[in-house]
C-alpha atoms as a PDB file:
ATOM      1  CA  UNK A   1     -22.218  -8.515  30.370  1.00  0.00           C
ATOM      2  CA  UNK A   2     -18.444  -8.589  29.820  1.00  0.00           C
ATOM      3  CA  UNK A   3     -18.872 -10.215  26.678  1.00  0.00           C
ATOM      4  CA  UNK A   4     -20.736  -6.781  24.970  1.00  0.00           C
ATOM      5  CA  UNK A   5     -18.620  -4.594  22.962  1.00  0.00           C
ATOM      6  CA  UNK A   6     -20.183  -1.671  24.797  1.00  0.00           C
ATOM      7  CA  UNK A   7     -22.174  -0.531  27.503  1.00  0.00           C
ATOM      8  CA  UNK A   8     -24.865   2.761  27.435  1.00  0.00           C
ATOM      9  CA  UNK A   9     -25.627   3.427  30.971  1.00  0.00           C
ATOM     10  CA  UNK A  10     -28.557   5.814  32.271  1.00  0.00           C
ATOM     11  CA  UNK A  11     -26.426   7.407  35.095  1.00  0.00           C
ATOM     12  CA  UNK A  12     -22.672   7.817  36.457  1.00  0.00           C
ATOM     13  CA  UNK A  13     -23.802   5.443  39.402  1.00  0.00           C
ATOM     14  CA  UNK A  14     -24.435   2.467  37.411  1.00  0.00           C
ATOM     15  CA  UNK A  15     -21.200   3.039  35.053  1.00  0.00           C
ATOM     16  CA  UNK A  16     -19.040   2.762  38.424  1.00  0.00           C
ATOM     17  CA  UNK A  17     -20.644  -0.308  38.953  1.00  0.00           C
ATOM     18  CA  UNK A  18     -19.699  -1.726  35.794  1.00  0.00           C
ATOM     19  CA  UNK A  19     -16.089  -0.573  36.641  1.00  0.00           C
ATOM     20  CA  UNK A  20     -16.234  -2.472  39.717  1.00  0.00           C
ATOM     21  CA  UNK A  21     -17.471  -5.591  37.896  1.00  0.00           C
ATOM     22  CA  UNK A  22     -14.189  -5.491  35.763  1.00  0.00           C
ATOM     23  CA  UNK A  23     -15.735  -3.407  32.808  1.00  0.00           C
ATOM     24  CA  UNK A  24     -12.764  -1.449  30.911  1.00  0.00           C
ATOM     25  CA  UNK A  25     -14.165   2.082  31.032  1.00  0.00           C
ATOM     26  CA  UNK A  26     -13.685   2.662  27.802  1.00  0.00           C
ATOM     27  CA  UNK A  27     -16.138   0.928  26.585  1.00  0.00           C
ATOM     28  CA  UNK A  28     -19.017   2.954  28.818  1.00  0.00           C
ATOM     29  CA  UNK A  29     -21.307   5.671  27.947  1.00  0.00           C
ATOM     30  CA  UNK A  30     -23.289   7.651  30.279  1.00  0.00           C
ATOM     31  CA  UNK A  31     -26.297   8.483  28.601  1.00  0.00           C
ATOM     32  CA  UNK A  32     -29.009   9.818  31.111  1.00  0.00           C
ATOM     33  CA  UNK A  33     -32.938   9.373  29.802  1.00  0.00           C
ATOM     34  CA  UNK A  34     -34.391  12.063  27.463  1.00  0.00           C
ATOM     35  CA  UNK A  35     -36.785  14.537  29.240  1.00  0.00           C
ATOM     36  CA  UNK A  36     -38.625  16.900  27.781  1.00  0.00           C
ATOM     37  CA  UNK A  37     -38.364  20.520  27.628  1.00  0.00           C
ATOM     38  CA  UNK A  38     -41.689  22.232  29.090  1.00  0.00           C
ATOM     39  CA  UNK A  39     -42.859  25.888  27.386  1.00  0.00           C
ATOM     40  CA  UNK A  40     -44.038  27.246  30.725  1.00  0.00           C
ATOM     41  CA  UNK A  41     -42.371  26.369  34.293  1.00  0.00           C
ATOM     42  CA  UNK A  42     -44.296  26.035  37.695  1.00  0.00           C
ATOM     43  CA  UNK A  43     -44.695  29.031  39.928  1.00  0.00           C
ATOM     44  CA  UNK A  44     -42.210  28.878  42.514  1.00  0.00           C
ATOM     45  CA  UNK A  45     -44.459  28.825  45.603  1.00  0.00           C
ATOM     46  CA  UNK A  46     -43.372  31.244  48.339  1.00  0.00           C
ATOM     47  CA  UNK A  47     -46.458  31.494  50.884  1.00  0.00           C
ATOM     48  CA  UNK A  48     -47.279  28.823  51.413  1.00  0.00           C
ATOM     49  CA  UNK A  49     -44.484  26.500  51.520  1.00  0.00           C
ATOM     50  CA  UNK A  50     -45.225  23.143  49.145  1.00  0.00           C
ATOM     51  CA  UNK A  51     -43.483  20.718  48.475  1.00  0.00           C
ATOM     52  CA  UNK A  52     -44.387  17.810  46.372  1.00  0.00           C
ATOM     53  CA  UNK A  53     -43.980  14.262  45.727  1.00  0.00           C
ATOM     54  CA  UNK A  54     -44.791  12.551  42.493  1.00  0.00           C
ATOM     55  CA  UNK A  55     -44.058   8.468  42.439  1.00  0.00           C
ATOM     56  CA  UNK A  56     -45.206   5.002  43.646  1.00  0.00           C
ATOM     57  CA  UNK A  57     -46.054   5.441  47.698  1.00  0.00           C
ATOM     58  CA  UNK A  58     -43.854   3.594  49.601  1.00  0.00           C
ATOM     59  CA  UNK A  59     -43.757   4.197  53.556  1.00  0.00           C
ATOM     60  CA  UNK A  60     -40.290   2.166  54.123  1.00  0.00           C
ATOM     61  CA  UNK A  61     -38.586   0.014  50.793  1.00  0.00           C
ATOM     62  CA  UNK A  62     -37.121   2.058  47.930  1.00  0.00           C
ATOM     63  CA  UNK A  63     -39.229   5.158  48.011  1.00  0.00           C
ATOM     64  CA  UNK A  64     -38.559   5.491  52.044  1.00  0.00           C
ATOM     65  CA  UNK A  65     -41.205   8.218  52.759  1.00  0.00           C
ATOM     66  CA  UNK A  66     -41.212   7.647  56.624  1.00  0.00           C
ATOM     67  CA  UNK A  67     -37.596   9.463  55.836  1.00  0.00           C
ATOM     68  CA  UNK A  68     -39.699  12.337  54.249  1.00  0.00           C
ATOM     69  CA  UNK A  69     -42.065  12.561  56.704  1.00  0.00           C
ATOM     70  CA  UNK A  70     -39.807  12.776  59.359  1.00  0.00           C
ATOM     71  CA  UNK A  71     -37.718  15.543  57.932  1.00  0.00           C
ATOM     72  CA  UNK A  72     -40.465  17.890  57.318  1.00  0.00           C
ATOM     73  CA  UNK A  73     -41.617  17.459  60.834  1.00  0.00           C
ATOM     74  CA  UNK A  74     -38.468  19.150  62.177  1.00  0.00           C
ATOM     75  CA  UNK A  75     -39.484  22.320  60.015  1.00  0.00           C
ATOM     76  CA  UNK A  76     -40.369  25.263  62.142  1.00  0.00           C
ATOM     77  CA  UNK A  77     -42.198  26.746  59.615  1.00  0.00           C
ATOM     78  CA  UNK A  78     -45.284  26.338  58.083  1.00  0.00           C
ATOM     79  CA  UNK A  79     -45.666  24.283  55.136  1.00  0.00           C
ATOM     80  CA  UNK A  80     -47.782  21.352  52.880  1.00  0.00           C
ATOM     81  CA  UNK A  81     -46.864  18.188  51.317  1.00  0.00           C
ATOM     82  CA  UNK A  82     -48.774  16.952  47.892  1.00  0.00           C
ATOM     83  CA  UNK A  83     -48.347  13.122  47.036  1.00  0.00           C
ATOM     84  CA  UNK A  84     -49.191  12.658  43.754  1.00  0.00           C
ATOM     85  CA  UNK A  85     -48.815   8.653  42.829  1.00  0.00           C
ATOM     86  CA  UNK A  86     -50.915   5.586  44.194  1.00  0.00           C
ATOM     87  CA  UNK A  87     -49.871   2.736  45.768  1.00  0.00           C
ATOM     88  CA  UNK A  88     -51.501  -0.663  47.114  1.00  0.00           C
ATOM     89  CA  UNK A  89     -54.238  -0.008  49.769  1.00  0.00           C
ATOM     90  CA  UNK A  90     -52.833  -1.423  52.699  1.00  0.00           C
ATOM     91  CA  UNK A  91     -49.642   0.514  51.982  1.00  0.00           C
ATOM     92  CA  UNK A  92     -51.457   3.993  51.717  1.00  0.00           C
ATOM     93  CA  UNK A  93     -53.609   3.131  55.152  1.00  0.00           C
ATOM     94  CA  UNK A  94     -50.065   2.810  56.680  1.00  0.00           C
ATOM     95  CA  UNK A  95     -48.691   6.217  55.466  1.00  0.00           C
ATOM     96  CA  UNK A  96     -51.648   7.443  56.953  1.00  0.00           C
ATOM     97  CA  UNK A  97     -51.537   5.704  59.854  1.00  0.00           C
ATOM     98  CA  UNK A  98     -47.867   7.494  60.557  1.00  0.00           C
ATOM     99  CA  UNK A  99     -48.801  10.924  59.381  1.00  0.00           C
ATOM    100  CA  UNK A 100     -51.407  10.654  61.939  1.00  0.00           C
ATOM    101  CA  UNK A 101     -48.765   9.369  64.969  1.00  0.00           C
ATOM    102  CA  UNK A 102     -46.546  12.119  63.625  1.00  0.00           C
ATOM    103  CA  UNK A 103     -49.041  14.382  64.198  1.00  0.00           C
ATOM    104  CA  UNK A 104     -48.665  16.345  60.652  1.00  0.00           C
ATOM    105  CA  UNK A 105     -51.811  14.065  58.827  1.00  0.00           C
ATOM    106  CA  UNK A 106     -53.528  17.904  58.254  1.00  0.00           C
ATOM    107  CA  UNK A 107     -50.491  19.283  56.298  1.00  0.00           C
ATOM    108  CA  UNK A 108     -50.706  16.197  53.722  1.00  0.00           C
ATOM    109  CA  UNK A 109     -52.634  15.828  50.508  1.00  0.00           C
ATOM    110  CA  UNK A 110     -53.084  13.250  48.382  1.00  0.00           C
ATOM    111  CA  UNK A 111     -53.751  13.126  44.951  1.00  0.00           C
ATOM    112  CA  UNK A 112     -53.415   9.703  43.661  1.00  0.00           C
ATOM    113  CA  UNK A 113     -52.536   8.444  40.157  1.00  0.00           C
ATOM    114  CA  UNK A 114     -52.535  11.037  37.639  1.00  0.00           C
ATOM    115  CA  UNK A 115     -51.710  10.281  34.135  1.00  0.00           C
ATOM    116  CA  UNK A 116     -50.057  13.590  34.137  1.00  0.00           C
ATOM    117  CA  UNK A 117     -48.941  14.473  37.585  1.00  0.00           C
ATOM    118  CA  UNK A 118     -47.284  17.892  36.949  1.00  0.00           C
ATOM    119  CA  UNK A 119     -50.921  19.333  36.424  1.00  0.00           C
ATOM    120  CA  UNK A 120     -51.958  18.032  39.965  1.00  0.00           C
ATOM    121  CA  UNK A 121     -50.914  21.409  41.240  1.00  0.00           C
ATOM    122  CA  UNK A 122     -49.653  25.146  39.899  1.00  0.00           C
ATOM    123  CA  UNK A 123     -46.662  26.070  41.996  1.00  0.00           C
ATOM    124  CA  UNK A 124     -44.378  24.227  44.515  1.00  0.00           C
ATOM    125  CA  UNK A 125     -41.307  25.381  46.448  1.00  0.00           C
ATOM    126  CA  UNK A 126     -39.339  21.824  46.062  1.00  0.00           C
ATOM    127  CA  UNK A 127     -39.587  18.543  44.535  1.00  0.00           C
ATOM    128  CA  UNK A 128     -38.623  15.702  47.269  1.00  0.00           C
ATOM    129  CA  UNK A 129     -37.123  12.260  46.408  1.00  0.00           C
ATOM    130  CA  UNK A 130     -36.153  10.355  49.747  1.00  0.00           C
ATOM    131  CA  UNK A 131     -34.949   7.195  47.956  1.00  0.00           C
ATOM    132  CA  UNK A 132     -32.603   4.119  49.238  1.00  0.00           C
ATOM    133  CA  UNK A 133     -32.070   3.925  45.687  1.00  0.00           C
ATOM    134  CA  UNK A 134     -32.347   4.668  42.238  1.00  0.00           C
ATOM    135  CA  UNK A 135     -31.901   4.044  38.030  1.00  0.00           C
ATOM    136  CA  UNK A 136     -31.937   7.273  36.632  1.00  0.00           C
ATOM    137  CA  UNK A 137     -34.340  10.196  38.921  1.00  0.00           C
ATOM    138  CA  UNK A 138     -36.681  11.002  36.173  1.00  0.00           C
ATOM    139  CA  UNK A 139     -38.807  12.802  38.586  1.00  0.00           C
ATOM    140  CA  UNK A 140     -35.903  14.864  39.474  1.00  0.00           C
ATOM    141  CA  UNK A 141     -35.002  15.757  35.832  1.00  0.00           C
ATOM    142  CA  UNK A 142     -38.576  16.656  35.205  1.00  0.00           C
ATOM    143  CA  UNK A 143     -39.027  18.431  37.756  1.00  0.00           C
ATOM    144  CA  UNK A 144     -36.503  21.194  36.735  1.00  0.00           C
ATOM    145  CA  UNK A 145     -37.713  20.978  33.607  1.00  0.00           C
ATOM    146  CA  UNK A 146     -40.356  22.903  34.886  1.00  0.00           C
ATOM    147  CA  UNK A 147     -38.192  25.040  36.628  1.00  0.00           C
ATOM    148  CA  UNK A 148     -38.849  23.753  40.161  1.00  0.00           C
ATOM    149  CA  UNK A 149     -35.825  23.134  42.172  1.00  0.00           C
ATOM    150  CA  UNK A 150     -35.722  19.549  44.066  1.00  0.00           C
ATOM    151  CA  UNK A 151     -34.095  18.175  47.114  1.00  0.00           C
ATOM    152  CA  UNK A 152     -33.099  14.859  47.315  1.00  0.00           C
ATOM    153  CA  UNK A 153     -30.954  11.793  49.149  1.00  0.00           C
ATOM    154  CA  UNK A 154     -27.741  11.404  47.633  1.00  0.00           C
ATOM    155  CA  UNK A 155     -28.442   7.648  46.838  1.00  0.00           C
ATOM    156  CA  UNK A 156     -27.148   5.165  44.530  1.00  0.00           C
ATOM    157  CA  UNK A 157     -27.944   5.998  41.807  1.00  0.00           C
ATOM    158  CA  UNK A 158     -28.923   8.849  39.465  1.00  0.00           C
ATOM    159  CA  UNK A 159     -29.673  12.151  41.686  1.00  0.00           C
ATOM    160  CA  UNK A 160     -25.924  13.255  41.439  1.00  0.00           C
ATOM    161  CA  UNK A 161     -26.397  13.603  37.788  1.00  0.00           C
ATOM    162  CA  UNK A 162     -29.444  15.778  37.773  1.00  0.00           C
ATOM    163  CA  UNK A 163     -29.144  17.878  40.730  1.00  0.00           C
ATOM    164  CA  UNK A 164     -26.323  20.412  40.888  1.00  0.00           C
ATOM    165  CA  UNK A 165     -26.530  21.672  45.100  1.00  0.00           C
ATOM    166  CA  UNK A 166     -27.042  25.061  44.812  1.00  0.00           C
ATOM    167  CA  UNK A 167     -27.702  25.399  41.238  1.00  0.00           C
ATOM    168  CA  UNK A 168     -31.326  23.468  40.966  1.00  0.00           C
ATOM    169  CA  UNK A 169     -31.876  22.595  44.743  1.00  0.00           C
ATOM    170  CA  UNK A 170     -29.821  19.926  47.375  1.00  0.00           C
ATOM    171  CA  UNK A 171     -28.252  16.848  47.657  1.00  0.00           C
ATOM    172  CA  UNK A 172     -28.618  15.117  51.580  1.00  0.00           C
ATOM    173  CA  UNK A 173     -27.167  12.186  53.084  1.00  0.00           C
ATOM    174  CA  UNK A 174     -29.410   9.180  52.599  1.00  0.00           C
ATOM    175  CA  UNK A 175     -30.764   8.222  56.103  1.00  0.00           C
ATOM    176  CA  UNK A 176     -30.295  11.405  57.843  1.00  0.00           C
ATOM    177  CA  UNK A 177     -32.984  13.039  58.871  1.00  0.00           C
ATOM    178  CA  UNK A 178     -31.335  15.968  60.313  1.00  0.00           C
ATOM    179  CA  UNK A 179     -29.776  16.888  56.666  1.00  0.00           C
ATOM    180  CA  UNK A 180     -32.677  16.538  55.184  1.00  0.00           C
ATOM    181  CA  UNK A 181     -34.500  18.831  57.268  1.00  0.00           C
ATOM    182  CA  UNK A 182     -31.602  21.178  57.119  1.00  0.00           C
ATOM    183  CA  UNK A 183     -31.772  21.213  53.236  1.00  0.00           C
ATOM    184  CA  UNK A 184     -35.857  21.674  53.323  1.00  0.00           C
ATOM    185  CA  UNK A 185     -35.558  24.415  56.017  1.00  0.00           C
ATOM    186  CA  UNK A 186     -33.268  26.320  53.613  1.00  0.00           C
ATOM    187  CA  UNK A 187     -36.181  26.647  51.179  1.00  0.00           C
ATOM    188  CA  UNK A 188     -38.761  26.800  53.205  1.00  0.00           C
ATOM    189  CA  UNK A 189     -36.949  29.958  54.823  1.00  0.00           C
ATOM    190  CA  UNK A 190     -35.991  31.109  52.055  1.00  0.00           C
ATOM    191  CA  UNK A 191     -32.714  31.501  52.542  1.00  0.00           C
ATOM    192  CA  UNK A 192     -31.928  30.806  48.893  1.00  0.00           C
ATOM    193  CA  UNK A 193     -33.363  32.250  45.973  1.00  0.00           C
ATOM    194  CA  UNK A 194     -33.020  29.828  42.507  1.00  0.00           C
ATOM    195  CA  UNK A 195     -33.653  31.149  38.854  1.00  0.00           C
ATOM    196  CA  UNK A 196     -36.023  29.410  36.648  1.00  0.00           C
ATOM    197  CA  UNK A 197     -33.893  29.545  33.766  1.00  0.00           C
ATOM    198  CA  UNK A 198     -31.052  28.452  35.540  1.00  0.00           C
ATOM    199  CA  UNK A 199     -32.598  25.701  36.730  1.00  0.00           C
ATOM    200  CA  UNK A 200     -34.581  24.918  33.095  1.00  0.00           C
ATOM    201  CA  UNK A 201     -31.290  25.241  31.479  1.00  0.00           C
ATOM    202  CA  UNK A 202     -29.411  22.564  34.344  1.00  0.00           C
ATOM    203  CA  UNK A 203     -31.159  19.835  32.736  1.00  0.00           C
ATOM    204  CA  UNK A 204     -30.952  20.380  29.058  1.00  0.00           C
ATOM    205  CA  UNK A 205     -28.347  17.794  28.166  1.00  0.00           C
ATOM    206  CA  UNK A 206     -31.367  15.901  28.879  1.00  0.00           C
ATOM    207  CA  UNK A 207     -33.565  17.509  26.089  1.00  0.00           C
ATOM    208  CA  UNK A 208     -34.313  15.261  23.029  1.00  0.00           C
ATOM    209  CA  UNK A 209     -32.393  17.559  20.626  1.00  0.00           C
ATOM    210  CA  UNK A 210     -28.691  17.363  22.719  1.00  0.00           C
ATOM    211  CA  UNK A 211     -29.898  14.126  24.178  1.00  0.00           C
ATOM    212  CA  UNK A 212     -30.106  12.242  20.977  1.00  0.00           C
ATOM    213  CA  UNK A 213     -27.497  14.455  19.086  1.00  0.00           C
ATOM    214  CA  UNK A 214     -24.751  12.578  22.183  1.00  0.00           C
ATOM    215  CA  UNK A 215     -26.381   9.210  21.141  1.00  0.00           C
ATOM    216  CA  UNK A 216     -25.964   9.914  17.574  1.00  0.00           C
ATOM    217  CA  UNK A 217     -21.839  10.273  18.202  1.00  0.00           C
ATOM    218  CA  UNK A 218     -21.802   7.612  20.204  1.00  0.00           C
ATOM    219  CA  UNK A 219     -23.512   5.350  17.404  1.00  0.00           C
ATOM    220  CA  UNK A 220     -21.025   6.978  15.700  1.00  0.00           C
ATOM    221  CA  UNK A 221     -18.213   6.000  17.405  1.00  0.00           C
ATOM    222  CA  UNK A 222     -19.231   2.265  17.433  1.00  0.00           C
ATOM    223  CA  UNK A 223     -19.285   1.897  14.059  1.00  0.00           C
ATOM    224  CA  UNK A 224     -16.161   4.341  12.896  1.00  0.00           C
END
């Protein structure tokens, strides 16, 4: 790796790595991954409360939805989970088997696979990601491109560079539970009111036309 010229990197989290291998920084290029813009954006659900997954299930490991689960059980108010991804079977009989200890196996749906998981349902109050880790957070990125704000664990790496707290939804502190309710309580209360086109607009430097246009300069660069 230190023998490259140069080094395009999908998020901020992985460049610091590369710093901390010995990298010189000015050789490194945060990219991101190109998402595309969407015409029209979810409805932002109000009553009732949804919030949605969309990725591999994964009770513990990366994905870490016993960390989910746990944090929506401390809401006080109402609300409903969609899972939209697939997963292998005994893994998905174990996620069961703790929404059903947990006592909240009514206010989960799943949906499975879906080649196109954004059509799985027509409005949502927040996206959830409740990683140990990450590459990018394409999830994240495309979920505001449909104007639906997201909360997720502040994990290495990629989430920092999508989600801007306050702006297109919240950042918690990976393994607490108590945060993460906190942050889902917020919008599930209500207690902060996002614009679509603010939240649309948070992710275009991740649009093919500005996306490519920064790898174009970079190219650029290399060759100048």
């Amino acid at each position: 790796m230190s023998l490259a010229d140069w080094h395009l990197c999908i998020s901020s989290g992985i460049k610091d790595e590369l710093l901390d291998l010995g990298i010189k920084k000015s050789t490194i290029f945060v990219i991101g991954n190109p998402v595309k813009p969407v015409s029209s954006s979810k409805m932002l659900s109000v009553h009732p409360v949804v919030f949605v997954y969309v990725g591999r299930l994964m009770l513990h490991g990366q994905k870490n939805l016993h960390e989910m689960f746990l944090g929506l059980k401390g809401l006080r108010s109402d609300w409903q989970l969609k899972l939209i991804g697939d997963g292998p079977e005994e893994e998905i009989t174990s996620i069961k088997t703790e929404l059903s200890d947990l006592k909240i196996a009514d206010k989960v749906e799943f949906f499975g696979w879906r080649s196109d998981p954004w059509s799985a349902f027509q409005s949502a109050t927040a996206v959830l990601l409740t990683s140990k880790y990450e590459g990018f957070g394409m999830t994240l990125a495309e979920a505001c491109a449909r104007g639906i704000p997201c909360v997720s664990s502040d994990c290495p790496v990629g989430p920092r560079d999508v989600i801007s707290p306050g702006k297109n939804g919240f950042l918690y502190c990976p393994g607490s539970v108590k945060d993460l309710t906190k942050c889902s309580s917020v919008l599930s209360k209500h207690s902060v009111s996002f614009n679509q086109s603010i939240i649309t607009d948070s992710v275009s430097k991740f649009y093919p036309n500005q996306y490519f246009s920064n790898l174009r300069n970079i190219f650029r660069m290399f060759l100048s």
